[in-house]
C-alpha atoms as a PDB file:
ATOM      1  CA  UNK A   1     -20.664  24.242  -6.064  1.00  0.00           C
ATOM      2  CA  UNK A   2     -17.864  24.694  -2.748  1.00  0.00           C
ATOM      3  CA  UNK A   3     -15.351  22.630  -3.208  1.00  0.00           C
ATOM      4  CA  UNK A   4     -14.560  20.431  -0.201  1.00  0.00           C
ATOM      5  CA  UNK A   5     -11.567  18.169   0.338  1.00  0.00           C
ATOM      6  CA  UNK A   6     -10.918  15.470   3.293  1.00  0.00           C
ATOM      7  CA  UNK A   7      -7.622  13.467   4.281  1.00  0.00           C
ATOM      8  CA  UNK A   8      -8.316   9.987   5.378  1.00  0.00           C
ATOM      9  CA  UNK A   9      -5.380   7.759   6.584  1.00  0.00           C
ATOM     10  CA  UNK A  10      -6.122   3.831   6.480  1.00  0.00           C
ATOM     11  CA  UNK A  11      -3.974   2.127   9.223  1.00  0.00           C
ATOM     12  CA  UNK A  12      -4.207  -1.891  10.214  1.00  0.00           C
ATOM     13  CA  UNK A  13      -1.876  -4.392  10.753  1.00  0.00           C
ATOM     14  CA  UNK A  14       0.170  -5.726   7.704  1.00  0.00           C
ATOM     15  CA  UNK A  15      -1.766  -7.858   4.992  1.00  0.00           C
ATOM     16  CA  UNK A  16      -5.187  -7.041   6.466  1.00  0.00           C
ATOM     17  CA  UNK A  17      -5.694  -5.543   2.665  1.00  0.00           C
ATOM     18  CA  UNK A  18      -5.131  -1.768   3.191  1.00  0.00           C
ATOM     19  CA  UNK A  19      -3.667  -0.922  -0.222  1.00  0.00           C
ATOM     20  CA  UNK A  20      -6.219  -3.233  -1.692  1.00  0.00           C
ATOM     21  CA  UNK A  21      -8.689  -1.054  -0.586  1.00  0.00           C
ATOM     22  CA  UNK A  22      -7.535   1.843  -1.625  1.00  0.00           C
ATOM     23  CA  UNK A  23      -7.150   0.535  -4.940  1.00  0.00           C
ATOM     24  CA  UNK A  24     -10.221  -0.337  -5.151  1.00  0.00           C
ATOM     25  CA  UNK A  25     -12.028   2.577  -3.637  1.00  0.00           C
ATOM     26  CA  UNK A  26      -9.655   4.946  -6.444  1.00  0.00           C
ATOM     27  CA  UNK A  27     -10.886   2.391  -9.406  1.00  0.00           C
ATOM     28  CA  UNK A  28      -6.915   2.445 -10.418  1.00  0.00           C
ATOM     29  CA  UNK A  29      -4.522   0.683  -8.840  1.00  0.00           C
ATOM     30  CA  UNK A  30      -1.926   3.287  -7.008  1.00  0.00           C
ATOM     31  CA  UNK A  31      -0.424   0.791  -3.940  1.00  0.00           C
ATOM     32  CA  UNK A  32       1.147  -2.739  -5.050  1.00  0.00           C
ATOM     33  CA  UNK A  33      -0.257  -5.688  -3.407  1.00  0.00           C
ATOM     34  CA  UNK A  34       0.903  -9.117  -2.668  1.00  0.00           C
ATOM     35  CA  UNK A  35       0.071 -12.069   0.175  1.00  0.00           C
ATOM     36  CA  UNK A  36       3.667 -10.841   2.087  1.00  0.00           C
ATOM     37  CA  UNK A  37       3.932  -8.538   4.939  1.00  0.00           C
ATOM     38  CA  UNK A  38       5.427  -4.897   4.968  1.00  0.00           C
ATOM     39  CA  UNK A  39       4.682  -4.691   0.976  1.00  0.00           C
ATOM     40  CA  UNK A  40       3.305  -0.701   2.124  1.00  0.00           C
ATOM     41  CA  UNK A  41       7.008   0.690   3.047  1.00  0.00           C
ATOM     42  CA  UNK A  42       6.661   4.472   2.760  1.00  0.00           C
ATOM     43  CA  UNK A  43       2.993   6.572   2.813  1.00  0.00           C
ATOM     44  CA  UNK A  44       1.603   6.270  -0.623  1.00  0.00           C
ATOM     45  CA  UNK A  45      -1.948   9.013  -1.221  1.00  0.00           C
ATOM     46  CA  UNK A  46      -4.358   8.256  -3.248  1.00  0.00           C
ATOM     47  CA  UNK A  47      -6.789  10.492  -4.238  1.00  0.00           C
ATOM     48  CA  UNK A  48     -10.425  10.303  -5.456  1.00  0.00           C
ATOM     49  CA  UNK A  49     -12.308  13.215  -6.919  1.00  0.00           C
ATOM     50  CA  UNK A  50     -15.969  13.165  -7.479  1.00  0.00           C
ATOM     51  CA  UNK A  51     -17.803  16.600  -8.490  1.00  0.00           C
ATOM     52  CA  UNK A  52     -16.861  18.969  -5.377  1.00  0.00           C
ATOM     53  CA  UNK A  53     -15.611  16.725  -3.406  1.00  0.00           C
ATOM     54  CA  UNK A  54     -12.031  15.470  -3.263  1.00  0.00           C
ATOM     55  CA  UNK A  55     -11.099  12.094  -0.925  1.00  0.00           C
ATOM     56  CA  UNK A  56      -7.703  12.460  -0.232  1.00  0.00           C
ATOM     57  CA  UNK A  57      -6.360   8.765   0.739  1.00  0.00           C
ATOM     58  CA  UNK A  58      -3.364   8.072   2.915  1.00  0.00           C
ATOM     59  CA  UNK A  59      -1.968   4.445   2.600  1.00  0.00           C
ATOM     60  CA  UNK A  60       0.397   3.216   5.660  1.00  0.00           C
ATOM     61  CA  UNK A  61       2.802   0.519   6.465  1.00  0.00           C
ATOM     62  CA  UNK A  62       1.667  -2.188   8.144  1.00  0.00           C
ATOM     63  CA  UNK A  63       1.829  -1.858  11.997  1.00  0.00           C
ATOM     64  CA  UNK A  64       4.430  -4.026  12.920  1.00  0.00           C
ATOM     65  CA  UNK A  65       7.105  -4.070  15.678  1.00  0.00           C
ATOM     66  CA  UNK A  66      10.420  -2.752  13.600  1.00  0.00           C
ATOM     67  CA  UNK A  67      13.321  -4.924  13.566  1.00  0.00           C
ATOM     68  CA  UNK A  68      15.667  -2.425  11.652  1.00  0.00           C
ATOM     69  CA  UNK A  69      16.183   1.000  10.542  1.00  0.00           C
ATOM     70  CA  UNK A  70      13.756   0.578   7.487  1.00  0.00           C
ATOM     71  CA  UNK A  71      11.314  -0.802   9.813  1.00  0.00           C
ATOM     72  CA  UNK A  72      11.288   2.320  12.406  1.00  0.00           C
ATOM     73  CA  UNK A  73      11.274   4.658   9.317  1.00  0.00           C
ATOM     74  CA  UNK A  74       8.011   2.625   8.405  1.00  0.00           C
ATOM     75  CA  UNK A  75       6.463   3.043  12.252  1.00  0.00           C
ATOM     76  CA  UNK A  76       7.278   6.360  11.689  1.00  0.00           C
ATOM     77  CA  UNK A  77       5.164   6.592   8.552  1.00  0.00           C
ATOM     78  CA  UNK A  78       2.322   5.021  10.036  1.00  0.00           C
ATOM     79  CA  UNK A  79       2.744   8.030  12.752  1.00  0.00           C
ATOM     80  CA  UNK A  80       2.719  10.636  10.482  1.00  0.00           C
ATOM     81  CA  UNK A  81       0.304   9.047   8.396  1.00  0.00           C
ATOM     82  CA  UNK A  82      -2.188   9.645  11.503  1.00  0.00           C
ATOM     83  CA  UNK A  83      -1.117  13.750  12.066  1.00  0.00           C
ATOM     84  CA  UNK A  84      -3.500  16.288  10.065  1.00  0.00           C
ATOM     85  CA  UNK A  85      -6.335  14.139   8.926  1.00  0.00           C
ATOM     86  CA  UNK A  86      -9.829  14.334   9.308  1.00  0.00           C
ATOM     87  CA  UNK A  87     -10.495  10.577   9.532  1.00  0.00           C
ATOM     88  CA  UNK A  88      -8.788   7.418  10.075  1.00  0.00           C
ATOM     89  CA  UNK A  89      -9.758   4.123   8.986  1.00  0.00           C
ATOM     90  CA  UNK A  90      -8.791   1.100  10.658  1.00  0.00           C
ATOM     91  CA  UNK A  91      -8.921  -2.050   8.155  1.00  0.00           C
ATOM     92  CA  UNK A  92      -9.071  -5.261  10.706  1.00  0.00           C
ATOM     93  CA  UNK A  93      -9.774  -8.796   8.724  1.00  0.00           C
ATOM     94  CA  UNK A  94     -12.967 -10.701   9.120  1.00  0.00           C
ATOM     95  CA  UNK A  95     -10.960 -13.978   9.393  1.00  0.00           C
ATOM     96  CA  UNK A  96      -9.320 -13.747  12.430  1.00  0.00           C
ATOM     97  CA  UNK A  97      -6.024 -15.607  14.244  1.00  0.00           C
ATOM     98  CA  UNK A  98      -7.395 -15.618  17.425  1.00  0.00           C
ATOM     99  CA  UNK A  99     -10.701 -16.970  18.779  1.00  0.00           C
ATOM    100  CA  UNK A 100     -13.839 -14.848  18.581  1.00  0.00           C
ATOM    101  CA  UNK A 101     -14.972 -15.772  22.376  1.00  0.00           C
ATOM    102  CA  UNK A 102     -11.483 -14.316  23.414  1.00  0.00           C
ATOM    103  CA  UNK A 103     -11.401 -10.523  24.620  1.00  0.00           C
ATOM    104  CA  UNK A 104      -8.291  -9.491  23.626  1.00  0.00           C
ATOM    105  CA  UNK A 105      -7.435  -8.064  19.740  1.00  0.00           C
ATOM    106  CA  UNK A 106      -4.190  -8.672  18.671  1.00  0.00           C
ATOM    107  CA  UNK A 107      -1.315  -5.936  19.911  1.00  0.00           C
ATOM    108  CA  UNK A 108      -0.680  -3.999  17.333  1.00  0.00           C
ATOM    109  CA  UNK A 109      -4.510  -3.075  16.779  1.00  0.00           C
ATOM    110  CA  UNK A 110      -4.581  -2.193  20.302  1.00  0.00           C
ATOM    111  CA  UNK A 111      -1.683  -0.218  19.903  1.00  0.00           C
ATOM    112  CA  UNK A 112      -3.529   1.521  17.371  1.00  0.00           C
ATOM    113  CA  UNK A 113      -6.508   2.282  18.854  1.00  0.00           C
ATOM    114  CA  UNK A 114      -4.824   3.314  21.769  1.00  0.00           C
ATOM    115  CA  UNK A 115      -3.079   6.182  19.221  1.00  0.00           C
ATOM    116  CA  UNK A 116      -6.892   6.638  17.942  1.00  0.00           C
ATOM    117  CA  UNK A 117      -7.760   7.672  21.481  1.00  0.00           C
ATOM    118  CA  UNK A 118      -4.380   9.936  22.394  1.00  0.00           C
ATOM    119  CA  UNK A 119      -5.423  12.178  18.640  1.00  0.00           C
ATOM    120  CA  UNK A 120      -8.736  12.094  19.332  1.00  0.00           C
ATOM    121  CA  UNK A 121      -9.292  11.088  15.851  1.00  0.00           C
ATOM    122  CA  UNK A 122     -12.597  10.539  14.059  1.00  0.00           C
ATOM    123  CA  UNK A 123     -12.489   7.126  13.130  1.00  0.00           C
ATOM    124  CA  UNK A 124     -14.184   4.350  10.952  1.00  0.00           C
ATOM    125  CA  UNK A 125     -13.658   0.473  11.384  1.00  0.00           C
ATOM    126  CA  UNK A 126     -13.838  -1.449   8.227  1.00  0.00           C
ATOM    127  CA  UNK A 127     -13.968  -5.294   8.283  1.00  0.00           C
ATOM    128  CA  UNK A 128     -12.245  -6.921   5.223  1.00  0.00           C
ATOM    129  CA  UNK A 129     -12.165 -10.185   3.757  1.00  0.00           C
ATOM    130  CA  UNK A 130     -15.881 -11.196   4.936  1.00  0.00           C
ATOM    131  CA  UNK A 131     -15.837 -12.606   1.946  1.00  0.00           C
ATOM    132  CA  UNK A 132     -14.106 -15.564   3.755  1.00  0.00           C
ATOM    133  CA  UNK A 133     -16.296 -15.431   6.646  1.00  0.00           C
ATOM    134  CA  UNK A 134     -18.096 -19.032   6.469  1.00  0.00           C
ATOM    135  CA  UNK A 135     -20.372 -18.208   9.722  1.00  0.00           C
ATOM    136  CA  UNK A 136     -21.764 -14.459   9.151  1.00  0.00           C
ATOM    137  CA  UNK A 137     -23.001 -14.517  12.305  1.00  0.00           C
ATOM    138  CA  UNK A 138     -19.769 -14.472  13.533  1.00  0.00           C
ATOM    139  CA  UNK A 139     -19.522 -10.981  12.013  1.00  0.00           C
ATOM    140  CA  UNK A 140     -21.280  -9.244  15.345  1.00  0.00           C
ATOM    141  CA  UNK A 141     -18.759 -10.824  17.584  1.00  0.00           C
ATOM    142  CA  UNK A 142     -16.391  -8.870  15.873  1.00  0.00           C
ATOM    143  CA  UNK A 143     -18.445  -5.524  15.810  1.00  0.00           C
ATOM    144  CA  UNK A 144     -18.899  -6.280  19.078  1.00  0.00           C
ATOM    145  CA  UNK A 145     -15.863  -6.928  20.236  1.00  0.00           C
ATOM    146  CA  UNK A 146     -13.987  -3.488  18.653  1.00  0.00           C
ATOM    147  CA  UNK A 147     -17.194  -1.143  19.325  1.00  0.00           C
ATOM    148  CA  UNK A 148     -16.299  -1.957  22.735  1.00  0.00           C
ATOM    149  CA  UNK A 149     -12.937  -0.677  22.680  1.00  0.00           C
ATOM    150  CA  UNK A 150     -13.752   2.913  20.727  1.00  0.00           C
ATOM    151  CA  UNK A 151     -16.434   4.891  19.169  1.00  0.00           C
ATOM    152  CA  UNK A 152     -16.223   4.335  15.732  1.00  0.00           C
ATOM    153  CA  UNK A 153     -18.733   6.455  13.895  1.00  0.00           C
ATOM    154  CA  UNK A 154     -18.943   3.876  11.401  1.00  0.00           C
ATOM    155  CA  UNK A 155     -18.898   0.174  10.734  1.00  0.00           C
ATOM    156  CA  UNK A 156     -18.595  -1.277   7.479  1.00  0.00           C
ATOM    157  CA  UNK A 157     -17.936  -4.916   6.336  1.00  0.00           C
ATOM    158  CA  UNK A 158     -16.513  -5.209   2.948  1.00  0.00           C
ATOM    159  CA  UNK A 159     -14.708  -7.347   0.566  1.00  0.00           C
ATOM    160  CA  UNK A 160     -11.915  -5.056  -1.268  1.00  0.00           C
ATOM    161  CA  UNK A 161     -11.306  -8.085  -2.986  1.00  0.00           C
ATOM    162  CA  UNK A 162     -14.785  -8.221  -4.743  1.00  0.00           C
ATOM    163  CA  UNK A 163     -15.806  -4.680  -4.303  1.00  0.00           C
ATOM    164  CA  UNK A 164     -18.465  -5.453  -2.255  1.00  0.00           C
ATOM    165  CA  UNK A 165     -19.421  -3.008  -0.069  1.00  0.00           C
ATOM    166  CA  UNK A 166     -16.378  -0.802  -1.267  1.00  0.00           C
ATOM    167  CA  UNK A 167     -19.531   1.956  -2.722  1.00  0.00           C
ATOM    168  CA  UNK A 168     -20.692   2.072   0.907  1.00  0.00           C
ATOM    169  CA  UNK A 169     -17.554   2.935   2.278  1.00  0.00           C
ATOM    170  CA  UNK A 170     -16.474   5.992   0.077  1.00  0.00           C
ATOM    171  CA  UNK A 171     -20.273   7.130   0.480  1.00  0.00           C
ATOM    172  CA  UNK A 172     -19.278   7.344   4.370  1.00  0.00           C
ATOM    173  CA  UNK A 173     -16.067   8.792   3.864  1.00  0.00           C
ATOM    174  CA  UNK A 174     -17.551  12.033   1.958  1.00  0.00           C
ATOM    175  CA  UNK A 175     -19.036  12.492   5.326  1.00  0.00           C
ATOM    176  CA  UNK A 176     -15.320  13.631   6.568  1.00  0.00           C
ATOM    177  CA  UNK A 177     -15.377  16.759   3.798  1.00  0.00           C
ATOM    178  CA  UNK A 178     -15.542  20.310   4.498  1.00  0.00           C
ATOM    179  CA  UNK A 179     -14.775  23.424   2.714  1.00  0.00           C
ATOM    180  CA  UNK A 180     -11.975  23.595   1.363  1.00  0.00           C
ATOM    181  CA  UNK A 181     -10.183  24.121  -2.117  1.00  0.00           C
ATOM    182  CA  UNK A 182      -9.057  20.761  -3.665  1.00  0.00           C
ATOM    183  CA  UNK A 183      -5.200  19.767  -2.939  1.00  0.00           C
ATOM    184  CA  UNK A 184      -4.511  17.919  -6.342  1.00  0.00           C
ATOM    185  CA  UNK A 185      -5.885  18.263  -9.802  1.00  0.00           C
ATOM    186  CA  UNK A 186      -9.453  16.046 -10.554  1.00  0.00           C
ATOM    187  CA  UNK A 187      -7.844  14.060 -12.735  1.00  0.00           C
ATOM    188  CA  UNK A 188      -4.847  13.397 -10.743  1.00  0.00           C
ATOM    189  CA  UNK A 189      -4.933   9.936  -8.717  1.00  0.00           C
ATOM    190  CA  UNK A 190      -1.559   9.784  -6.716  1.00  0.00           C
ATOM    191  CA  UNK A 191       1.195  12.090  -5.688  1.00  0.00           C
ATOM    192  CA  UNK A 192       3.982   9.023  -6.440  1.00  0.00           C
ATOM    193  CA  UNK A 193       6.225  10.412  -9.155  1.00  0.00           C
ATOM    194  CA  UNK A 194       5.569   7.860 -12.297  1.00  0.00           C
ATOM    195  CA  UNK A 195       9.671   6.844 -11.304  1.00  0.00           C
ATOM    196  CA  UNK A 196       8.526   5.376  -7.943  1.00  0.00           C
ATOM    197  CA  UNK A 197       5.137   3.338  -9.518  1.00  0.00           C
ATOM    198  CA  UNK A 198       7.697   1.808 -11.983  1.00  0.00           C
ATOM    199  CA  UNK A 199       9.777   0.991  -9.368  1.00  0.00           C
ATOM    200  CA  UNK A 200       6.765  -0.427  -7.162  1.00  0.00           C
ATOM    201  CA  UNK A 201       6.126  -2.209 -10.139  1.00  0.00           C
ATOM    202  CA  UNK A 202       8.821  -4.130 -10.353  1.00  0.00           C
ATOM    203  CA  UNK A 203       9.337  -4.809  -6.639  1.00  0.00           C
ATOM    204  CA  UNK A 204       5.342  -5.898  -6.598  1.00  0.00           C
ATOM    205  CA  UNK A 205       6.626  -8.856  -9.127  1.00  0.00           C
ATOM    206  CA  UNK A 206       9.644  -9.442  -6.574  1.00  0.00           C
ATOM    207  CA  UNK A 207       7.437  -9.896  -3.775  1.00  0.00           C
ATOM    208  CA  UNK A 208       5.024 -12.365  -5.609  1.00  0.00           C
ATOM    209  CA  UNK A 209       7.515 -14.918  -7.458  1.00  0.00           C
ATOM    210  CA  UNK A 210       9.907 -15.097  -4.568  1.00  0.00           C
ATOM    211  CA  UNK A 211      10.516 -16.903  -1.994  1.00  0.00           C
ATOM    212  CA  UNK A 212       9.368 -15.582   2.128  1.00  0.00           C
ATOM    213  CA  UNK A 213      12.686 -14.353   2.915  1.00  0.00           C
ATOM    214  CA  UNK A 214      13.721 -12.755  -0.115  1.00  0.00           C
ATOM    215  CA  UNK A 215      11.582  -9.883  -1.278  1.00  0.00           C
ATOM    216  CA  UNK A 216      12.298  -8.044   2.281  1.00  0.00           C
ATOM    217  CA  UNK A 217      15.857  -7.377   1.682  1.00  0.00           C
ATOM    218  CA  UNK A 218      15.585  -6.088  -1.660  1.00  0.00           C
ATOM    219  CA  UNK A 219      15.162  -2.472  -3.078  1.00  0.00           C
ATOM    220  CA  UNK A 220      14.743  -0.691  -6.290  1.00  0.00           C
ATOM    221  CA  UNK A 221      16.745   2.103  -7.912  1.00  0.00           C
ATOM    222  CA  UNK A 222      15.538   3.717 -11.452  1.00  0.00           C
ATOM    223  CA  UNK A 223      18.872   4.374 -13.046  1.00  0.00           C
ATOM    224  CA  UNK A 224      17.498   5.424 -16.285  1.00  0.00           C
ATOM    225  CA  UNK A 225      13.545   6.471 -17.228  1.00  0.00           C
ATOM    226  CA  UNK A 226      12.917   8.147 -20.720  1.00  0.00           C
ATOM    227  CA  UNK A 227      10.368   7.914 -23.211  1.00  0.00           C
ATOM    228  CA  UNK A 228      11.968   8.459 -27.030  1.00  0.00           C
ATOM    229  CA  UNK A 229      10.820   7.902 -30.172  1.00  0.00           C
ATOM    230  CA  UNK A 230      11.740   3.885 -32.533  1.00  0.00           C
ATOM    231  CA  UNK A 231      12.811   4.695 -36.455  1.00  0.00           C
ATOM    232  CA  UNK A 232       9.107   4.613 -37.423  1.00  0.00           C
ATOM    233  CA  UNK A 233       7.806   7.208 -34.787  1.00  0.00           C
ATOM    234  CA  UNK A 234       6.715   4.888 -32.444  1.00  0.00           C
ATOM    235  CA  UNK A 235       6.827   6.063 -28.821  1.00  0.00           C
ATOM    236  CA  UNK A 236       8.764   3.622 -26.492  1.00  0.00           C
ATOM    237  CA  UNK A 237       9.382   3.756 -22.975  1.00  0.00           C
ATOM    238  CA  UNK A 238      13.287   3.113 -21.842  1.00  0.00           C
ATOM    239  CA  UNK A 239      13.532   1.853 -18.353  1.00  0.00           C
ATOM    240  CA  UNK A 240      16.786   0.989 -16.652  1.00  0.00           C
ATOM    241  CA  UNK A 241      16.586  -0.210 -13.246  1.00  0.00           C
ATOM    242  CA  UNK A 242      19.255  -1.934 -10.154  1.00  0.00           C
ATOM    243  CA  UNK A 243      17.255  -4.716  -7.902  1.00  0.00           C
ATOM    244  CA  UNK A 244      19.525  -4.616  -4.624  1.00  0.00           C
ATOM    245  CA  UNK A 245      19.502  -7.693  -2.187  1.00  0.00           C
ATOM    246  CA  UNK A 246      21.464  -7.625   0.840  1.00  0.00           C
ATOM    247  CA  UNK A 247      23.462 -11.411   0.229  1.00  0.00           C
ATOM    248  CA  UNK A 248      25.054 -12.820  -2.946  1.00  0.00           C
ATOM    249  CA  UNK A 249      22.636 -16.101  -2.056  1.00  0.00           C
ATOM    250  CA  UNK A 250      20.075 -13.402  -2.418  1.00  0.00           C
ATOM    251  CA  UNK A 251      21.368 -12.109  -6.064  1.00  0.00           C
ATOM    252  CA  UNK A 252      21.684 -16.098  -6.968  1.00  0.00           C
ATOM    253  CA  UNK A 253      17.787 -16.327  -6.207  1.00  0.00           C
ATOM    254  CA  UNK A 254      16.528 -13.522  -8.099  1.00  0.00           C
ATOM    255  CA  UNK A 255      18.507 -13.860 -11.148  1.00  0.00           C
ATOM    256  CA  UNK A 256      18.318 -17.829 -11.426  1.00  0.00           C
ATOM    257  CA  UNK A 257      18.945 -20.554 -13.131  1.00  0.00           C
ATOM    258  CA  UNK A 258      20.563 -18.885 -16.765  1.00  0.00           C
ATOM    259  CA  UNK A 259      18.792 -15.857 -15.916  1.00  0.00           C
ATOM    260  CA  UNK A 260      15.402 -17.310 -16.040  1.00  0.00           C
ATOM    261  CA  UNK A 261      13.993 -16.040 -12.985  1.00  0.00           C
ATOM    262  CA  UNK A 262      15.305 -12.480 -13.972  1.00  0.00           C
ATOM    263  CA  UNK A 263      13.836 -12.532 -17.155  1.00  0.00           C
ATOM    264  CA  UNK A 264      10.362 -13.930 -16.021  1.00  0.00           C
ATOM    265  CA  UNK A 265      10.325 -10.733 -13.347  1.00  0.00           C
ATOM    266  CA  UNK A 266      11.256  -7.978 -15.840  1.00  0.00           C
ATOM    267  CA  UNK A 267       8.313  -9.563 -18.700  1.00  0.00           C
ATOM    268  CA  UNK A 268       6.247  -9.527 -16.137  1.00  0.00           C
ATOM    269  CA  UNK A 269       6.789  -5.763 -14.792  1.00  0.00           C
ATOM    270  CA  UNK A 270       7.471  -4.652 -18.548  1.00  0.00           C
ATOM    271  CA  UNK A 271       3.453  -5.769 -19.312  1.00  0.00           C
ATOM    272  CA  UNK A 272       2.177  -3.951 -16.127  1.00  0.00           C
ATOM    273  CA  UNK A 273       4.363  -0.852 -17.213  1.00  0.00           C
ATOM    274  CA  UNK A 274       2.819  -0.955 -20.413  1.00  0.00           C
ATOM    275  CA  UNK A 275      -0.777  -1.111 -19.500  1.00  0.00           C
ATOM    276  CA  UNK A 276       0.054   1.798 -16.890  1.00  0.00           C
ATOM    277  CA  UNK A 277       1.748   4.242 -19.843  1.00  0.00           C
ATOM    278  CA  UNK A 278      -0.559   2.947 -22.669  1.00  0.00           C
ATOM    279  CA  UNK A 279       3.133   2.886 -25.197  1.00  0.00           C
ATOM    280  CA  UNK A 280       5.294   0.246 -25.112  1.00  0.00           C
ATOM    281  CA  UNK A 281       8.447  -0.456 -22.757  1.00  0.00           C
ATOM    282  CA  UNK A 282      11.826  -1.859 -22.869  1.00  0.00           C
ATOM    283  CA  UNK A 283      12.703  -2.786 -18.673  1.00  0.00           C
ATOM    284  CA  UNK A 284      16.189  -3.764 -18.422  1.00  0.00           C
ATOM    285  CA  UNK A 285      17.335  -4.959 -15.221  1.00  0.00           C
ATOM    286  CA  UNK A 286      20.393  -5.611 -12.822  1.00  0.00           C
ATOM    287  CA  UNK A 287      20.440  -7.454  -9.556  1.00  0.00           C
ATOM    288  CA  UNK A 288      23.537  -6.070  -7.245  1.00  0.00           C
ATOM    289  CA  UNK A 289      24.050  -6.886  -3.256  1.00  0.00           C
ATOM    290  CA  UNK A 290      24.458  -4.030  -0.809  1.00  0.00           C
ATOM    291  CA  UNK A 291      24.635  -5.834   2.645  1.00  0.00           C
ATOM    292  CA  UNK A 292      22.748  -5.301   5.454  1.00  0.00           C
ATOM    293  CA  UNK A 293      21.102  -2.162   3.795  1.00  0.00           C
ATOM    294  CA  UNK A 294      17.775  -1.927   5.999  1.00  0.00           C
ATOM    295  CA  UNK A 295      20.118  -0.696   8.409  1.00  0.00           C
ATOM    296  CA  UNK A 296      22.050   1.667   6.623  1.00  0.00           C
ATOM    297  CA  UNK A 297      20.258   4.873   6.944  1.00  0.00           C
ATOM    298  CA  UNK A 298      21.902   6.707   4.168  1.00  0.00           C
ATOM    299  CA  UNK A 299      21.114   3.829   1.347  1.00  0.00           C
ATOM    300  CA  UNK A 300      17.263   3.997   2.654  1.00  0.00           C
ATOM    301  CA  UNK A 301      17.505   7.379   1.615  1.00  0.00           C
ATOM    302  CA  UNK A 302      18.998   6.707  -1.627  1.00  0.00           C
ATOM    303  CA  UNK A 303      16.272   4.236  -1.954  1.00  0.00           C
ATOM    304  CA  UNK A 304      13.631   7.235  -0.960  1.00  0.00           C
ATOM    305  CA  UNK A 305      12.331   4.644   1.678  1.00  0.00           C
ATOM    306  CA  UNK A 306      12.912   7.682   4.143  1.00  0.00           C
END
């Protein structure tokens, strides 16, 4: 059979469950997830390969207006996230913030489907999290209400949470192929370097033990990643990394109280790394404060947030 290929890029405003869905869609989790905003810093592709066909997925930042340097590198992510594609999907959540009789979405979904419109883009709207929708009926105000703004070839309501409806959405996605030889290997799933998924890793345990303000101001650097063999042959996974936080109140947080908030992060990362590799993994970690980073160009590069 032809082989045919398509890149889809999923857009939406932050936590409407964009790397959940992706996840889910790949059956393998690629993007981390937690309940905080601007977890997706930097385009992450996932890719999906059935027989001919290869779904090439393009993860984005939230859509968010940027407050620092890492934040306009992540606009600009979301920008080029939306150049050469064949499709874009726009996650919105089924739950919304704002009253269903109003007519207005919120701004930075506007701002989106404004961009929709300037590319021309072919374009599917998936509604997540109707899974928390108490009133279904509820659910064609909300058709209704984006339908109105663009011409989305396709609607789908979905729970990436409980898969449901995630089959129906990759089924309308193949729709997007077209001729062309596949850009990664079949059984390849991501272009992250296995460096960066430790790193996300560890950050994704960050995010979900601490504290709001936190987990923003902190970054990851792999100093040291090598697999080697123990005295009885056993393979064994060496992994050396530096959490950086931006205040010493910051460092005081993450490592805690004798090191016990530390420690519960890197067992917690360790297992995940584990279960990712299949060999076993010894995650050491240090916690050092770089000030005011996000707006230091040159460490976001150092960081690869860039």
């Amino acid at each position: 059979m032809e082989e045919k290929s398509a890149f889809i890029t999923i857009i939406g405003r932050p936590n409407v469950g964009k790397s959940s869905l992706m996840n889910r869609s790949l059956g393998q989790k690629v993007a981390i997830v937690s309940d905080k905003p601007q977890t997706t810093r930097t385009r992450i592709m996932g890719v999906l390969t059935r027989k001919e066909t290869q779904l090439v997925f393009i993860d984005t930042p939230g859509f968010h207006k940027p407050r620092n340097v890492l934040g306009q590198n992540m606009m600009k992510a979301v920008g080029d996230g939306m150049s050469d594609v064949d499709a874009a999907v726009l996650v919105v959540e089924a739950v919304h913030k704002f009253k269903l009789g109003d007519t207005e979405i919120p701004p930075a979904e506007a701002e989106l489907i404004n961009e929709l419109k300037r590319r021309s883009l072919r374009a599917v709207l998936v509604i997540n999290k109707v899974d928390l929708l108490a009133d279904k009926e509820q659910l064609f105000k909300i058709i209704s209400l984006y339908t109105s703004l663009y011409g989305f070839e396709a609607v789908i309501p979905l729970s990436a949470k409980t898969g449901n409806g995630v089959d129906i959405f990759v089924d309308e996605l193949m729709k997007f192929s077209k001729p062309s030889p596949h850009y990664f290997g079949d059984d390849d799933f991501t272009d992250q370097p296995e460096k960066v998924m430790v790193a996300e890793m560890i950050r994704e345990k960050l995010l979900r033990m601490l504290n709001k303000e936190v987990p923003h101001g902190i970054a990851l650097d792999i100093e040291r990643f090598f697999e080697k063999d123990t005295a009885d042959g056993e393979p064994i996974l060496t992994v050396e990394a530096t959490i950086y936080c931006e205040k010493d109140s910051h460092k005081g947080i993450i490592i805690g109280k004798n090191g016990a908030m530390l420690k519960k992060i890197g067992t917690a990362a360790r297992r995940d790394i584990e279960e990712f590799f299949g060999i076993r993994a010894s995650l050491k970690l240090w916690v050092k404060v770089k000030e005011n980073w996000r707006n230091r160009q040159g460490l976001i590069h150092t960081f690869g947030l860039d």
